[in-house]
Protein backbone atom coordinates (compact mmCIF):
# COMPACT_ATOMS: atom_id res chain seq x y z
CA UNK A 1 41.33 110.97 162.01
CA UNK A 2 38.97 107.87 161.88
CA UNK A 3 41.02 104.60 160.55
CA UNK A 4 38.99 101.30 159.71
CA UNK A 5 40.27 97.89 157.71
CA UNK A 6 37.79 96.72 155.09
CA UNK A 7 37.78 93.23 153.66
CA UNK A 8 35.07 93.04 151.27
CA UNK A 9 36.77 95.12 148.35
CA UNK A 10 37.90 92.97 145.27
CA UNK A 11 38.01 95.26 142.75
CA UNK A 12 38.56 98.59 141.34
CA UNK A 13 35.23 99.12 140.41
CA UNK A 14 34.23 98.17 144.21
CA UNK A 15 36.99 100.38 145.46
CA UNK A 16 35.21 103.18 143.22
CA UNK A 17 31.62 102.97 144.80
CA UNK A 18 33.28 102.38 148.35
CA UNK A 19 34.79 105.57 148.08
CA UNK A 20 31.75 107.12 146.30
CA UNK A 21 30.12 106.34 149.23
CA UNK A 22 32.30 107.07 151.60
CA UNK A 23 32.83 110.52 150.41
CA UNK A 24 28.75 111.51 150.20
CA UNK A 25 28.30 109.61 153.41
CA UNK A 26 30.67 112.32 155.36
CA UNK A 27 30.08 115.16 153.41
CA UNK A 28 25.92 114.67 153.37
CA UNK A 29 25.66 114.61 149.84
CA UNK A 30 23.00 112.70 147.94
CA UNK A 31 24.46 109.68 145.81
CA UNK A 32 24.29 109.91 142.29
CA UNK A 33 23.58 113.27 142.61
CA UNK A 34 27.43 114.48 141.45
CA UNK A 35 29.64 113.36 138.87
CA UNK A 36 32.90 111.54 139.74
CA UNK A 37 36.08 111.05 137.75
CA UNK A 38 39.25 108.91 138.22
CA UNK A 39 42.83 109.26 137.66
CA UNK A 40 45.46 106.31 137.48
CA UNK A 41 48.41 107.22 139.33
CA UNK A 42 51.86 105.96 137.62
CA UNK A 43 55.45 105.79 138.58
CA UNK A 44 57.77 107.09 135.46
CA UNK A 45 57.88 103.76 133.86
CA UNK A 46 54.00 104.00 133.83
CA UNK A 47 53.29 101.06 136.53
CA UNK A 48 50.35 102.22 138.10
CA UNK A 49 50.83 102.96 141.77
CA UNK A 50 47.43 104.30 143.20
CA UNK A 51 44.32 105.73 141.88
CA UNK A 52 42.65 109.15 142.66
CA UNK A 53 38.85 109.58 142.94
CA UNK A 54 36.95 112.97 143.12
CA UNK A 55 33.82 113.46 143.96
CA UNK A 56 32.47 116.88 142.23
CA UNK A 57 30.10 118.61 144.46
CA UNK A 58 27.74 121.63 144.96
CA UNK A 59 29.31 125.17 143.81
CA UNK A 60 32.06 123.54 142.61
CA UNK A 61 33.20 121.80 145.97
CA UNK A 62 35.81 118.79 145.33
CA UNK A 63 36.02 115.63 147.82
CA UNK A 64 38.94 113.46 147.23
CA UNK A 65 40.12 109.88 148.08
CA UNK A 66 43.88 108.55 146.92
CA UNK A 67 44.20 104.60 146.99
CA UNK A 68 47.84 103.99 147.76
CA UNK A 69 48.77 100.24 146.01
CA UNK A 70 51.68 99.45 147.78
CA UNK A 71 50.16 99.59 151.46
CA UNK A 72 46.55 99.01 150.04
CA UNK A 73 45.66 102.07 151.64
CA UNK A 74 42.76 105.13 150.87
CA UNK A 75 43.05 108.51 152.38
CA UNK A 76 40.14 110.63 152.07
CA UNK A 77 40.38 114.21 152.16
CA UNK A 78 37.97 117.10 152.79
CA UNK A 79 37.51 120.26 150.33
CA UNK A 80 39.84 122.46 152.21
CA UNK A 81 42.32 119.34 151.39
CA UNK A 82 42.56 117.78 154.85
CA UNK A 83 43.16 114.18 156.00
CA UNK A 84 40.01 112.81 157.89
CA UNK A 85 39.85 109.32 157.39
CA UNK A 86 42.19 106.32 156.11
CA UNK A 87 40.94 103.12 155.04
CA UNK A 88 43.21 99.89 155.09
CA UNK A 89 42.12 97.13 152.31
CA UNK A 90 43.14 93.16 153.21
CA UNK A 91 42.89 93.06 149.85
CA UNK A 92 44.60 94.57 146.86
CA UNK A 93 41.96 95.37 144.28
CA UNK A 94 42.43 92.63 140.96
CA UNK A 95 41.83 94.57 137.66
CA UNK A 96 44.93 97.17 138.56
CA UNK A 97 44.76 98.74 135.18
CA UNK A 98 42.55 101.29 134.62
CA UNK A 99 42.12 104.13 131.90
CA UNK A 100 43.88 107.29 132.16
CA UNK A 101 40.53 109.31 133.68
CA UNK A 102 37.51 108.32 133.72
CA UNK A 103 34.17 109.94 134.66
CA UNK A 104 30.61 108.24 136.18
């Protein structure tokens, strides 16, 4: 599993296209050539504690990434649903509330 630390990411919207990236980068897909959507991830009293991000390929092929808040980490998963990569932020995203699902 390949880990890095990344610095540079301030926001969710940053986190979004890092991961966008990311995930068409190791999967050779074209960017902006397959829709997206993400999910806000709560605890039961609706604190948001991570965010997941799909990537919606070819024939229906899914690519995820979860951002864990607590240890400002992202996992990235392949479409069979395994771990490949983890991604360590220095810095926890700033606008930490984000709708319910959203699609690009």
């Amino acid at each position: 599993m390949v880990s890095n630390n990344i610095s540079s990411i301030k926001t969710i919207d940053e986190l979004q296209k890092y991961v966008y990236a990311t995930l068409c980068s190791d999967h050779e897909l074209l960017t902006d050539a397959f829709p997206t959507t993400e999910t806000a991830i709560r605890k039961n009293n609706g604190d948001v504690c991570g965010m997941m991000f799909c990537v919606h390929g070819p024939r229906t092929v899914n690519f995820t990434a979860i951002w864990e808040k607590q240890k400002n980490r992202v996992f990235f998963y392949g479409p069979r649903g395994e771990r490949y990569r983890q991604t360590t932020l220095d810095d926890s995203p700033l606008d930490l509330e984000p709708s319910e699902t959203t699609e690009s």
